[in-house]
PDB file of N, CA and C in Angstrom:
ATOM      1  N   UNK A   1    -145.917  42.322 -95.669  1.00  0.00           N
ATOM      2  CA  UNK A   1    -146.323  43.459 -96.462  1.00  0.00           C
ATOM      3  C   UNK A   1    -147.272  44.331 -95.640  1.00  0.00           C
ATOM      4  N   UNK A   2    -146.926  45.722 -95.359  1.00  0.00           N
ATOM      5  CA  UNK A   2    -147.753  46.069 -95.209  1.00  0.00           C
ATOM      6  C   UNK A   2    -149.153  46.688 -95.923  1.00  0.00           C
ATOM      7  N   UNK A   3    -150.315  46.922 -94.876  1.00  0.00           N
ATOM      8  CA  UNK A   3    -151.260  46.952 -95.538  1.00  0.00           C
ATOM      9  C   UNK A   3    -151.972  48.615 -95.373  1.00  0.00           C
ATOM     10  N   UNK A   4    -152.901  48.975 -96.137  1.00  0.00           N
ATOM     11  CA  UNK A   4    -152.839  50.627 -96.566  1.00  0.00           C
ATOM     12  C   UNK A   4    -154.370  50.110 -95.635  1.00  0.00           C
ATOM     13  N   UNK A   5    -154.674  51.241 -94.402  1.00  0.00           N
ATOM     14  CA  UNK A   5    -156.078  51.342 -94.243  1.00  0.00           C
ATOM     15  C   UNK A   5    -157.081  51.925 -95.179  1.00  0.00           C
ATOM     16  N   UNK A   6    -158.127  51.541 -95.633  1.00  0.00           N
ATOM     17  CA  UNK A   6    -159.072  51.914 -96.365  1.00  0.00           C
ATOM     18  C   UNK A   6    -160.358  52.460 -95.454  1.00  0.00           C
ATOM     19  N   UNK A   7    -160.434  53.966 -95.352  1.00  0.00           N
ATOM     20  CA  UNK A   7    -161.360  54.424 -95.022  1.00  0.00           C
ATOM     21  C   UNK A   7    -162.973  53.832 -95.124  1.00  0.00           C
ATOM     22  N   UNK A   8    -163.646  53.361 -96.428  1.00  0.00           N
ATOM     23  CA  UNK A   8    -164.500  52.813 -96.538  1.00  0.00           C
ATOM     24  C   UNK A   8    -164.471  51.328 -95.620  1.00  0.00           C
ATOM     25  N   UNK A   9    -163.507  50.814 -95.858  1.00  0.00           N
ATOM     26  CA  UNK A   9    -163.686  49.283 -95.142  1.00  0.00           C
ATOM     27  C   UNK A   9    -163.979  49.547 -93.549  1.00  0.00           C
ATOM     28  N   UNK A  10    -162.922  51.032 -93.072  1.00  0.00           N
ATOM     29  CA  UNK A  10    -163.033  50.796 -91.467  1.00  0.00           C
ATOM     30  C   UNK A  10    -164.637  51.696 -91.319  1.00  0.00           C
ATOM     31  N   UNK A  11    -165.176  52.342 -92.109  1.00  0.00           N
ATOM     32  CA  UNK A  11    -166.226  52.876 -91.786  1.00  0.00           C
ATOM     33  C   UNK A  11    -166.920  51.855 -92.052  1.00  0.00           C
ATOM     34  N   UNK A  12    -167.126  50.859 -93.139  1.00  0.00           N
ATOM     35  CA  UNK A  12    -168.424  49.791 -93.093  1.00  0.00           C
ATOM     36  C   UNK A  12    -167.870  49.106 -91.619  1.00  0.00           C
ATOM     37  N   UNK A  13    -166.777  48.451 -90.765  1.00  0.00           N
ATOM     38  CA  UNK A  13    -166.958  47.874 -89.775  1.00  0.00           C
ATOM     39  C   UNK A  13    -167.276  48.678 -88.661  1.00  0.00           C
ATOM     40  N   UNK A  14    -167.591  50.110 -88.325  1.00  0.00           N
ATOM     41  CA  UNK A  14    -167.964  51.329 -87.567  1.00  0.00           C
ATOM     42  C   UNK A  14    -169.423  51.073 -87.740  1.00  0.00           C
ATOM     43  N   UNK A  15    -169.609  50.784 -89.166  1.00  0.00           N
ATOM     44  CA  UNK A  15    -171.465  50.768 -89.273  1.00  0.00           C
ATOM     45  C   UNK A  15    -171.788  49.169 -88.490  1.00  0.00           C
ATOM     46  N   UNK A  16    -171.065  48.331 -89.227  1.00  0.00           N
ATOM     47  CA  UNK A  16    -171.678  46.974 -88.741  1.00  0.00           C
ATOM     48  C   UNK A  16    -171.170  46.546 -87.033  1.00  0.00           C
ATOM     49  N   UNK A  17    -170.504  46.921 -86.566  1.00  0.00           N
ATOM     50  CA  UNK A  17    -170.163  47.270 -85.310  1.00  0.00           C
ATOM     51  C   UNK A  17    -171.581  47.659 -84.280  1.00  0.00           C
ATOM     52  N   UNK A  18    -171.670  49.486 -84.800  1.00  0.00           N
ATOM     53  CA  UNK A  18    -172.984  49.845 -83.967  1.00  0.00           C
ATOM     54  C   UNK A  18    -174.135  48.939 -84.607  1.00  0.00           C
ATOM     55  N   UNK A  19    -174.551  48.439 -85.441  1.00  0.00           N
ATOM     56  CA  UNK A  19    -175.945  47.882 -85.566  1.00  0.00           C
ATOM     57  C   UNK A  19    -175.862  47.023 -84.798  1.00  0.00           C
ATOM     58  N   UNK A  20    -174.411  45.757 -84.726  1.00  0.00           N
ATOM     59  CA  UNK A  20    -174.212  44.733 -83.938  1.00  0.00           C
ATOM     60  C   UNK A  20    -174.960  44.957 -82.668  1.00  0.00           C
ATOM     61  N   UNK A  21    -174.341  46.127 -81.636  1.00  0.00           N
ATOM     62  CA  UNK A  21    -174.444  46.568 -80.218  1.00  0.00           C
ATOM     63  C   UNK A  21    -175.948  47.374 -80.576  1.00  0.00           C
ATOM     64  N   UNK A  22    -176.854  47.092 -81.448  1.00  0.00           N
ATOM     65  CA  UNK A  22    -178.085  48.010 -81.801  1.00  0.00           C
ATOM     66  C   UNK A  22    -177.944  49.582 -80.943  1.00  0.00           C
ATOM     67  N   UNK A  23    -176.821  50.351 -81.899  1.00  0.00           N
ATOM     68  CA  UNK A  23    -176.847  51.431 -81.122  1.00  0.00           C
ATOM     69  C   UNK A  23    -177.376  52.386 -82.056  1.00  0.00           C
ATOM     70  N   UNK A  24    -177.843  53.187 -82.147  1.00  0.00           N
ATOM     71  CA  UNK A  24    -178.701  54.440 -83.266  1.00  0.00           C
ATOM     72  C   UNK A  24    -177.340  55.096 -83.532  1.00  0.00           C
ATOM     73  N   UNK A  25    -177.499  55.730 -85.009  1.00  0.00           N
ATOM     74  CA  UNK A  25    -176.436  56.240 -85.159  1.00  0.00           C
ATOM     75  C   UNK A  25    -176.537  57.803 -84.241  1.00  0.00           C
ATOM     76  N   UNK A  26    -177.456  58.052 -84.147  1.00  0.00           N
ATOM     77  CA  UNK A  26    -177.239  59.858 -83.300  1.00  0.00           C
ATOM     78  C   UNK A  26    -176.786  59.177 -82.051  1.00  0.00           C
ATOM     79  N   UNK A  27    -177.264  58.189 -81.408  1.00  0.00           N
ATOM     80  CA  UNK A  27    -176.786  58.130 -80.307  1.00  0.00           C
ATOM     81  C   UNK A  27    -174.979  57.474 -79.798  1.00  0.00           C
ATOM     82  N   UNK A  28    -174.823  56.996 -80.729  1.00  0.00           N
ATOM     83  CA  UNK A  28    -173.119  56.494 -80.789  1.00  0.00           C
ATOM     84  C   UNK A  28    -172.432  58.358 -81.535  1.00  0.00           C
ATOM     85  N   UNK A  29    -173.100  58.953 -82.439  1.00  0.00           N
ATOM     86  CA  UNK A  29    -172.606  60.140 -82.306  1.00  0.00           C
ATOM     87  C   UNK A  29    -172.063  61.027 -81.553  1.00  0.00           C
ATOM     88  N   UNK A  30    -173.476  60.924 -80.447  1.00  0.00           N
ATOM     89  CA  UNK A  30    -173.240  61.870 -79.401  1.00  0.00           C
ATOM     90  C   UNK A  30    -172.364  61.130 -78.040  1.00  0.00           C
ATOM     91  N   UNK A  31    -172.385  60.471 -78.337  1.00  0.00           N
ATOM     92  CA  UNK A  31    -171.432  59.291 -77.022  1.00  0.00           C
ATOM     93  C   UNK A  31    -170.033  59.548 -77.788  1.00  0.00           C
ATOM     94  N   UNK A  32    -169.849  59.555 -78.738  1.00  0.00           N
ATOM     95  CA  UNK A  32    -168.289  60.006 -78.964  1.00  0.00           C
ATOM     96  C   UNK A  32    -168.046  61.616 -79.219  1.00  0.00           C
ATOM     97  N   UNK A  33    -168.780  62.571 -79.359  1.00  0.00           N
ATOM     98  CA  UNK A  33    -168.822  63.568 -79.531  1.00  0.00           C
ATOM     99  C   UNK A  33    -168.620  64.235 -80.693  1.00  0.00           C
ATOM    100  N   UNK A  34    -169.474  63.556 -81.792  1.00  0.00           N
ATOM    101  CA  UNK A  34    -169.529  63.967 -83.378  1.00  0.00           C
ATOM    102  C   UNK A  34    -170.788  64.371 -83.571  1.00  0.00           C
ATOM    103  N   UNK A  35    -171.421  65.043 -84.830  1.00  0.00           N
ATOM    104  CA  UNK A  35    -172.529  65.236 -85.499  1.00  0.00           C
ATOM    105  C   UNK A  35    -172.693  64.001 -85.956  1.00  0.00           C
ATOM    106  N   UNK A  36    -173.976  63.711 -86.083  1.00  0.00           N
ATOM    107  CA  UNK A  36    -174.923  62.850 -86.933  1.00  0.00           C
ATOM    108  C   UNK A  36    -173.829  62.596 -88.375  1.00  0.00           C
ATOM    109  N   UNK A  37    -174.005  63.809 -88.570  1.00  0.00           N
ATOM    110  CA  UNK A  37    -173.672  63.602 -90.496  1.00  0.00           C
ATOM    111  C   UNK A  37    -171.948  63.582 -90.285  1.00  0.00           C
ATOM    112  N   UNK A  38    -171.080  64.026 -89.366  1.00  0.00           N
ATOM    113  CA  UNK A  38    -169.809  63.510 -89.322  1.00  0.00           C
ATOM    114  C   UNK A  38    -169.679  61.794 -89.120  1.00  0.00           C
ATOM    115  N   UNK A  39    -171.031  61.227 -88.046  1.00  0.00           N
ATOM    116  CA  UNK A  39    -170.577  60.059 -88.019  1.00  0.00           C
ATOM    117  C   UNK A  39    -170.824  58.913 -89.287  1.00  0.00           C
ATOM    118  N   UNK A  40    -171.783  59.496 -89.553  1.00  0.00           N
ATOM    119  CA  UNK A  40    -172.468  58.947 -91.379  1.00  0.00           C
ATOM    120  C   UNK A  40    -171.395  59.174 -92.562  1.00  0.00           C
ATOM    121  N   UNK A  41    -170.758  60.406 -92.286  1.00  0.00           N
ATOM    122  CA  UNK A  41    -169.302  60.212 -93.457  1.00  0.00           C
ATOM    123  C   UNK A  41    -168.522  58.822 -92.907  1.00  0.00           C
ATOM    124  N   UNK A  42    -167.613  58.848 -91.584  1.00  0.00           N
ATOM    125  CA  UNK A  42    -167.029  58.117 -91.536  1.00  0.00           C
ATOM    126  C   UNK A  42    -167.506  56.573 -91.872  1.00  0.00           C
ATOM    127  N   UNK A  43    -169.000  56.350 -91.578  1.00  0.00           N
ATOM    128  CA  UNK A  43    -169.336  55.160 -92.018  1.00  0.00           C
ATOM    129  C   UNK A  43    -169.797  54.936 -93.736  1.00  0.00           C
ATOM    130  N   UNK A  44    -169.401  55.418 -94.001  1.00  0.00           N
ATOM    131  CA  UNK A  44    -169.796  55.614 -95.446  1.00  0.00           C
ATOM    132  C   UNK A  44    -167.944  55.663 -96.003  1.00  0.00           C
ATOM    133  N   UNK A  45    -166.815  56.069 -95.331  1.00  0.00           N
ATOM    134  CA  UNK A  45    -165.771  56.147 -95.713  1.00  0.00           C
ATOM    135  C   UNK A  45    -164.965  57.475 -96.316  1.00  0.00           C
ATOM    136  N   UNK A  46    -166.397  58.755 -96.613  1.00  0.00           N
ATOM    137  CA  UNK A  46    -165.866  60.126 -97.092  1.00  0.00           C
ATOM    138  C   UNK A  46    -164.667  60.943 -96.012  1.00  0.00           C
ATOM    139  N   UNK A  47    -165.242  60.812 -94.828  1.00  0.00           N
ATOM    140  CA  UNK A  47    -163.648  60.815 -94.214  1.00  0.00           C
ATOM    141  C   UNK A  47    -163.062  59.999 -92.952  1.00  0.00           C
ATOM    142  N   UNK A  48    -161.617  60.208 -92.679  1.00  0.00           N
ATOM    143  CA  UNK A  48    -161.408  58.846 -92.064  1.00  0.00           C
ATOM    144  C   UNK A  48    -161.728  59.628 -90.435  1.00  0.00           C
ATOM    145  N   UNK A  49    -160.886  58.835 -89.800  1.00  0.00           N
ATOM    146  CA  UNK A  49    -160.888  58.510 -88.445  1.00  0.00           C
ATOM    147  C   UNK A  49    -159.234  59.551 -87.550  1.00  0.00           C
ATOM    148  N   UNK A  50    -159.920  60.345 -86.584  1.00  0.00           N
ATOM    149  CA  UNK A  50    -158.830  60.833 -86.020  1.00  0.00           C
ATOM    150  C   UNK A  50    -158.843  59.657 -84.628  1.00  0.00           C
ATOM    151  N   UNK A  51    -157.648  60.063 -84.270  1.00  0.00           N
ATOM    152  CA  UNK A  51    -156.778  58.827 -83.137  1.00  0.00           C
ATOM    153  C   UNK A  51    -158.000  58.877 -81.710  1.00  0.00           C
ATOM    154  N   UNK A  52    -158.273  59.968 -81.463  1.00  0.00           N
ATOM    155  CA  UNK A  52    -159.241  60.243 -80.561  1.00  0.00           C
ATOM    156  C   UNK A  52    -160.596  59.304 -80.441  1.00  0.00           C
ATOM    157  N   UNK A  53    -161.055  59.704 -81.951  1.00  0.00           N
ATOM    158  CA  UNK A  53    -162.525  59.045 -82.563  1.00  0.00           C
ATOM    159  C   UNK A  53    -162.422  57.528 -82.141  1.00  0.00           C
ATOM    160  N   UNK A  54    -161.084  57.137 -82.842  1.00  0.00           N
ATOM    161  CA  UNK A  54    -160.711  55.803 -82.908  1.00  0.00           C
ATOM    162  C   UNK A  54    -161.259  54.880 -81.093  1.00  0.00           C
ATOM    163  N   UNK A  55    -160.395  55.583 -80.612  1.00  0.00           N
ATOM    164  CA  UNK A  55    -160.195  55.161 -79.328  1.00  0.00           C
ATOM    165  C   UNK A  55    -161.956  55.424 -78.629  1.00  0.00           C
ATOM    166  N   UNK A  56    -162.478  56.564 -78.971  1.00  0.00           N
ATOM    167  CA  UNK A  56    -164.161  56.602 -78.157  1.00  0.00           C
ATOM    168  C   UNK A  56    -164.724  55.678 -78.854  1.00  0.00           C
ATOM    169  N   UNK A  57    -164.620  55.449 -80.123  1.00  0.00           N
ATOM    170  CA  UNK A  57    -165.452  53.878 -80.857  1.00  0.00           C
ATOM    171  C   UNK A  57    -165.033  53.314 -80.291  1.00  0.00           C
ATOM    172  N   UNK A  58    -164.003  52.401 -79.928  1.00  0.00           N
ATOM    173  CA  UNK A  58    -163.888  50.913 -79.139  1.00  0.00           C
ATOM    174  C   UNK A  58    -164.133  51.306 -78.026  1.00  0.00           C
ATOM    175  N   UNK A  59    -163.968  52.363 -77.371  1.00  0.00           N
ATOM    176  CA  UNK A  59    -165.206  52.184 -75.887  1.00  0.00           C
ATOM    177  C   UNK A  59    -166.442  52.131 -75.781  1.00  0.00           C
ATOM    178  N   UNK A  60    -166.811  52.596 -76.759  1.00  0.00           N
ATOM    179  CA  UNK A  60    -168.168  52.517 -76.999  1.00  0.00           C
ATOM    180  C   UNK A  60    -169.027  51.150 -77.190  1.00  0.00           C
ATOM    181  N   UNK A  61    -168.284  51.022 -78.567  1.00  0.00           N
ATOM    182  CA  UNK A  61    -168.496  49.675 -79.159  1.00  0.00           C
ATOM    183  C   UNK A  61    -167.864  48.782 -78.125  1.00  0.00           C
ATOM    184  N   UNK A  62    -167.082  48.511 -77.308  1.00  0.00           N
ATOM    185  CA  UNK A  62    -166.880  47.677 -76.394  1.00  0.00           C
ATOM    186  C   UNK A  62    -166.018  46.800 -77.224  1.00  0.00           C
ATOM    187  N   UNK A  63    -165.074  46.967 -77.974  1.00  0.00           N
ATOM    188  CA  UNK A  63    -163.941  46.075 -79.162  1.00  0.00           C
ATOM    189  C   UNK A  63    -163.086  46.677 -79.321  1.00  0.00           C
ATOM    190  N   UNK A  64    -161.761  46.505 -79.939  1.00  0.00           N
ATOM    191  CA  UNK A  64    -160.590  46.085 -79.896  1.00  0.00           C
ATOM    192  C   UNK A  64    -160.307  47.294 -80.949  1.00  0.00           C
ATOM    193  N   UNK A  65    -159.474  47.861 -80.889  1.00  0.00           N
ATOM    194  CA  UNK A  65    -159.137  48.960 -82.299  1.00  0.00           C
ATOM    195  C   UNK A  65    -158.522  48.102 -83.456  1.00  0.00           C
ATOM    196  N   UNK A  66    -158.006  46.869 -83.070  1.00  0.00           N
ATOM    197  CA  UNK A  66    -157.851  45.654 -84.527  1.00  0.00           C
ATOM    198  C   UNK A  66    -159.297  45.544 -85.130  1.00  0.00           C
ATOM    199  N   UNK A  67    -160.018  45.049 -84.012  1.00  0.00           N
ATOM    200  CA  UNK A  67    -161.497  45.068 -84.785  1.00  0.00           C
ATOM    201  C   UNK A  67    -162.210  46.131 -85.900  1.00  0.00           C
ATOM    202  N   UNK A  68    -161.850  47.683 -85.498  1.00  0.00           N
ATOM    203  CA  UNK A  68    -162.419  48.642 -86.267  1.00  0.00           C
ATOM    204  C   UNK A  68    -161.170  48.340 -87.209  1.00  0.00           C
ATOM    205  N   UNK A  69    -160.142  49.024 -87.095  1.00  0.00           N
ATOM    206  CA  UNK A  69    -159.101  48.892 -88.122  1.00  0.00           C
ATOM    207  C   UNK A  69    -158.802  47.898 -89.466  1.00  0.00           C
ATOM    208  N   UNK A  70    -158.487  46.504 -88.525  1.00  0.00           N
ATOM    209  CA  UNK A  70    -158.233  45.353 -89.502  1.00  0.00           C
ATOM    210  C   UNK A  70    -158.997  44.342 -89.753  1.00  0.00           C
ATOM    211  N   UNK A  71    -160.417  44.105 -88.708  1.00  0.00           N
ATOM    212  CA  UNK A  71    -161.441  43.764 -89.083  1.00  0.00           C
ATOM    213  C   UNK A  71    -160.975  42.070 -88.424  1.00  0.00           C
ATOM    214  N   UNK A  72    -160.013  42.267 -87.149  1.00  0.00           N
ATOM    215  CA  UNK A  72    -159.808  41.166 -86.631  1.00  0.00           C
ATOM    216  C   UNK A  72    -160.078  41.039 -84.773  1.00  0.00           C
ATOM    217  N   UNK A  73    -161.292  40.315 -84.385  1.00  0.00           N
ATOM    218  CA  UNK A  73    -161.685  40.094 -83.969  1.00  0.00           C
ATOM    219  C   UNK A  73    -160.531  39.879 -82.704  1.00  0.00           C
ATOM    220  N   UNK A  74    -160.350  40.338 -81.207  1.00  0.00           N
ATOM    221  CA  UNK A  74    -159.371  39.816 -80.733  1.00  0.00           C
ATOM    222  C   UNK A  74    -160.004  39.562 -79.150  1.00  0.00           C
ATOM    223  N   UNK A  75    -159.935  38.003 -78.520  1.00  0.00           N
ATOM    224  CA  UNK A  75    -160.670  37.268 -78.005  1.00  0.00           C
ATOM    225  C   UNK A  75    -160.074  38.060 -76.331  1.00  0.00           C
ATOM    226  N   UNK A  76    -160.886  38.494 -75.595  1.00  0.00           N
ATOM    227  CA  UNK A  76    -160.099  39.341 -74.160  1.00  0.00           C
ATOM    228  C   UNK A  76    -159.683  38.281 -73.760  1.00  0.00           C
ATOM    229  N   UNK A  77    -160.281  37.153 -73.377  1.00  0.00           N
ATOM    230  CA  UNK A  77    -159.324  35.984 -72.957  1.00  0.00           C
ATOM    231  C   UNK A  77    -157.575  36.138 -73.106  1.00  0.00           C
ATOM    232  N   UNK A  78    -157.434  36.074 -74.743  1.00  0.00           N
ATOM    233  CA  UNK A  78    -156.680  35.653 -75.230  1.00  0.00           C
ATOM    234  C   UNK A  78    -155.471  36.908 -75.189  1.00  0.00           C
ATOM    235  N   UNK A  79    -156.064  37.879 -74.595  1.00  0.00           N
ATOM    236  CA  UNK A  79    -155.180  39.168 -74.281  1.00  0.00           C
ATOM    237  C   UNK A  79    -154.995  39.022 -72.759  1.00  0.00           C
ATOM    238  N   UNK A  80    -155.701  38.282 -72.131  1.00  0.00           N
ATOM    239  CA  UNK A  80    -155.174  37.974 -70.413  1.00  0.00           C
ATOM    240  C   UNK A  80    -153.798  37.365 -70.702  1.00  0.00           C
ATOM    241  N   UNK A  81    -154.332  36.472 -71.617  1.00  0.00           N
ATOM    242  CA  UNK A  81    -153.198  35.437 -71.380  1.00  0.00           C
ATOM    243  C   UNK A  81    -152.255  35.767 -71.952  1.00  0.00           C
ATOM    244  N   UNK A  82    -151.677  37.004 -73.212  1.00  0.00           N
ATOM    245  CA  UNK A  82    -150.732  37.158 -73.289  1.00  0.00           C
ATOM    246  C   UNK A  82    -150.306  37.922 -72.306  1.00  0.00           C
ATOM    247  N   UNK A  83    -151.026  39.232 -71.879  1.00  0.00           N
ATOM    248  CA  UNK A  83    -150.149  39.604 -70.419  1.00  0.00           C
ATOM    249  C   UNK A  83    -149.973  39.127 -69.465  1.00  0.00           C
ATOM    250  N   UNK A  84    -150.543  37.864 -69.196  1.00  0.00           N
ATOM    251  CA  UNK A  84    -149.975  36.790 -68.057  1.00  0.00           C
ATOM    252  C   UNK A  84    -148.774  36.153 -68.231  1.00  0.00           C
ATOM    253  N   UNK A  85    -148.414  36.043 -69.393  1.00  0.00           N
ATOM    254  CA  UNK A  85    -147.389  35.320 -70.188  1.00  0.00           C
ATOM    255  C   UNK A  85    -146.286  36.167 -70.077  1.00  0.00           C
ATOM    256  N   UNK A  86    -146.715  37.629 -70.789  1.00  0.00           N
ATOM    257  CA  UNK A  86    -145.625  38.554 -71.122  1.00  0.00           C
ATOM    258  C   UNK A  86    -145.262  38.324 -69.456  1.00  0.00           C
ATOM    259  N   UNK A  87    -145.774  38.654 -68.463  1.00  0.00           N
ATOM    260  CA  UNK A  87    -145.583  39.001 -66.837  1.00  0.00           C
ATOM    261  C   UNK A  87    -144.569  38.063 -66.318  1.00  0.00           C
ATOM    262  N   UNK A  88    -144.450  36.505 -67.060  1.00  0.00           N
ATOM    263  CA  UNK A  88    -144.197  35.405 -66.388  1.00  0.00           C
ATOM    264  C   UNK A  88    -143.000  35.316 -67.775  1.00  0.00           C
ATOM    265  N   UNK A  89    -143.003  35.755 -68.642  1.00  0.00           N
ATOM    266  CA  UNK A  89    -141.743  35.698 -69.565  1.00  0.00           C
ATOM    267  C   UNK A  89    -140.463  37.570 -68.634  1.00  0.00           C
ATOM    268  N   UNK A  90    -140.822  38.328 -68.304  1.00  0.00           N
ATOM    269  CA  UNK A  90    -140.492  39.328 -67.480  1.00  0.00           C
ATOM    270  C   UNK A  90    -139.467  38.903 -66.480  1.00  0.00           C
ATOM    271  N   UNK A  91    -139.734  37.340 -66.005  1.00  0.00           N
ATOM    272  CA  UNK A  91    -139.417  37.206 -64.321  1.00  0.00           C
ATOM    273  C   UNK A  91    -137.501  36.561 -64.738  1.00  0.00           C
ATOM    274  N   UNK A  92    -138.021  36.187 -66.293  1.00  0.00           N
ATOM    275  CA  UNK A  92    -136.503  35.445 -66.615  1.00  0.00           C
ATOM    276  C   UNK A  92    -135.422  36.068 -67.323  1.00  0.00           C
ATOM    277  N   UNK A  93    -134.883  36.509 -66.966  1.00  0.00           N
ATOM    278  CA  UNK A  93    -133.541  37.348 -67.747  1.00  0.00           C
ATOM    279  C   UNK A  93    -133.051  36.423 -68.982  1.00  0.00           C
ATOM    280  N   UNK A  94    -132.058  37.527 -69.677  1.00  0.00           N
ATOM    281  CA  UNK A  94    -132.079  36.757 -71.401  1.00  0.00           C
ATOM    282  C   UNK A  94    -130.819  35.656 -70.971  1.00  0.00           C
ATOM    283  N   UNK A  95    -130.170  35.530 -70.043  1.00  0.00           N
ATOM    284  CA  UNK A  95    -129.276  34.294 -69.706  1.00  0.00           C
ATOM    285  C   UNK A  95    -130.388  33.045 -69.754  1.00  0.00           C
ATOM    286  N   UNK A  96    -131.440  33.324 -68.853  1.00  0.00           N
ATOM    287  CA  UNK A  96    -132.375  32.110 -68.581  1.00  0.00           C
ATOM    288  C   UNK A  96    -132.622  31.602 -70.430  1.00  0.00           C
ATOM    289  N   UNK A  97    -133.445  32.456 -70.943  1.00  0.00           N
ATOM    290  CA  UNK A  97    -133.536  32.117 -72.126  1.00  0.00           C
ATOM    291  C   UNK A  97    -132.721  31.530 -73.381  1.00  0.00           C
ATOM    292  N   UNK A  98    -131.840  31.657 -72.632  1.00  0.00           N
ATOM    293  CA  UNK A  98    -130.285  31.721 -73.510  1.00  0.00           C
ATOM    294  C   UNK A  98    -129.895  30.148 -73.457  1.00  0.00           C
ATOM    295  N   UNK A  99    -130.208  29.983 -72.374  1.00  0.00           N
ATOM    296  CA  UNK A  99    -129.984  28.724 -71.675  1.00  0.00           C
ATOM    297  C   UNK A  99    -131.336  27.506 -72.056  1.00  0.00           C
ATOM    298  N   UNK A 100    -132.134  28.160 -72.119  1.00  0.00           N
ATOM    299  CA  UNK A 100    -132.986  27.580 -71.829  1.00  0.00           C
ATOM    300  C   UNK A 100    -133.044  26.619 -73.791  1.00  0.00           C
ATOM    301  N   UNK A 101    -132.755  27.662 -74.607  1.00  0.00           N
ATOM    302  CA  UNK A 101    -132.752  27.290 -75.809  1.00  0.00           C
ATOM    303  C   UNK A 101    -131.895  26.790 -76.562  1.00  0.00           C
ATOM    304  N   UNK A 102    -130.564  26.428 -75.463  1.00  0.00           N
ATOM    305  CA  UNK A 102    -129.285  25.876 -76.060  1.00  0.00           C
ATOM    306  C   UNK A 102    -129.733  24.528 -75.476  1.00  0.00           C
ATOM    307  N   UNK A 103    -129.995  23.941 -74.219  1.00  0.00           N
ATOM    308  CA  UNK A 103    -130.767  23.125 -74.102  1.00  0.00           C
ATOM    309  C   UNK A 103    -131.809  22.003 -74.972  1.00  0.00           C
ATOM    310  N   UNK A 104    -132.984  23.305 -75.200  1.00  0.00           N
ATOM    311  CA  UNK A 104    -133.884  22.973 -76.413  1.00  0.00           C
ATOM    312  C   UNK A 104    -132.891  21.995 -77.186  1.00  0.00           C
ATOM    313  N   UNK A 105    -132.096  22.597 -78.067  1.00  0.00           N
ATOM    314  CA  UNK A 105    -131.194  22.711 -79.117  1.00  0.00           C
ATOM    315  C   UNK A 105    -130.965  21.609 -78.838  1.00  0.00           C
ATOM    316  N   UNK A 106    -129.923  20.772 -77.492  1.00  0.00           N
ATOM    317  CA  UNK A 106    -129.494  19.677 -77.683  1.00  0.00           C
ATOM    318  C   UNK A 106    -130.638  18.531 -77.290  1.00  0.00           C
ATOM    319  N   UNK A 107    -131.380  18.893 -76.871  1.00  0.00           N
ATOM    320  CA  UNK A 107    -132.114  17.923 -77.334  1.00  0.00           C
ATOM    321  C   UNK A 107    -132.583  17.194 -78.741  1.00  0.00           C
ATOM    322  N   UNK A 108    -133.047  18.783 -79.578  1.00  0.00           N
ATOM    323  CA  UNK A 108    -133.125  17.984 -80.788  1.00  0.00           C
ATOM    324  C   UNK A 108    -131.944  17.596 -81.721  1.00  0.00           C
ATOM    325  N   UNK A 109    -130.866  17.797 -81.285  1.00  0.00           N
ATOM    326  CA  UNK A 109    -129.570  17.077 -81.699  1.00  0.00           C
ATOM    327  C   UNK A 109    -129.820  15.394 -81.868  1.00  0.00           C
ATOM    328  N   UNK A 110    -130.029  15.254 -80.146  1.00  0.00           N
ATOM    329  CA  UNK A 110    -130.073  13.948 -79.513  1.00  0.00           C
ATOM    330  C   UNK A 110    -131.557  12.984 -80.444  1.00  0.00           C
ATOM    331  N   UNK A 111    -132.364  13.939 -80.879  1.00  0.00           N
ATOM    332  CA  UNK A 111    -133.642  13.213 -81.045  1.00  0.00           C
ATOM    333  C   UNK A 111    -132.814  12.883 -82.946  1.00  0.00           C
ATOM    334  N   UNK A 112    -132.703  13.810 -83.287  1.00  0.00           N
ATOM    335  CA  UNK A 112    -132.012  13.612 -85.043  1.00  0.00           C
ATOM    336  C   UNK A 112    -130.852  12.563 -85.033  1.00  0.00           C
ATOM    337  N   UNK A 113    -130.003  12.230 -83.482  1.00  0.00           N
ATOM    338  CA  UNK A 113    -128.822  11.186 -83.923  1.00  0.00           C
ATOM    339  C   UNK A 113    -129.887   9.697 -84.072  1.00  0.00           C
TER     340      UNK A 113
END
């Protein structure tokens, strides 16, 4: 299902975000290039977020646009390792895979007889 962003929710994690990184709100303002009272709507939820804004908050804030958005935390580790993965899933064409899971397959044939 999908899910509807709620302006208020991504502005309270915009607020609890900068207090996290103790940043003043004029000064995360002016580091993304808003007014004071534009950045106080969005954290308050009166209006939302353009794609731009989006993207200077997580540089700022140093987090993930899941983090502002969906309020899910996403570990950089754990983003190495999927593009290490994706890099090393890349090297095998869909025969390899093809193969690789018909395989799988008879094994668990062999394990169920």
């Amino acid at each position: 299902m999908t899910k509807v962003l709620d302006k208020k929710e991504i502005g309270c994690r915009v607020k609890n975000l900068r207090i996290q990184k103790d940043i003043a709100q004029t000064e995360l303002a002016r580091a993304i290039g808003v007014s004071q009272t534009h950045l106080s709507n969005i954290e308050t939820g009166k209006v939302g977020l353009t794609t731009d804004n989006l993207v200077k908050l997580a540089e700022v804030l140093d987090c993930s646009l899941d983090e502002i958005l969906l309020g899910r935390k996403v570990n950089r580790q754990s983003k190495l390792d999927m593009a290490k993965e994706i890099s090393i899933l890349n090297e095998f064409t869909i025969g390899d895979v093809v193969r690789a899971l018909q395989m799988l397959k008879m094994k668990e044939v062999k394990l169920d007889a």
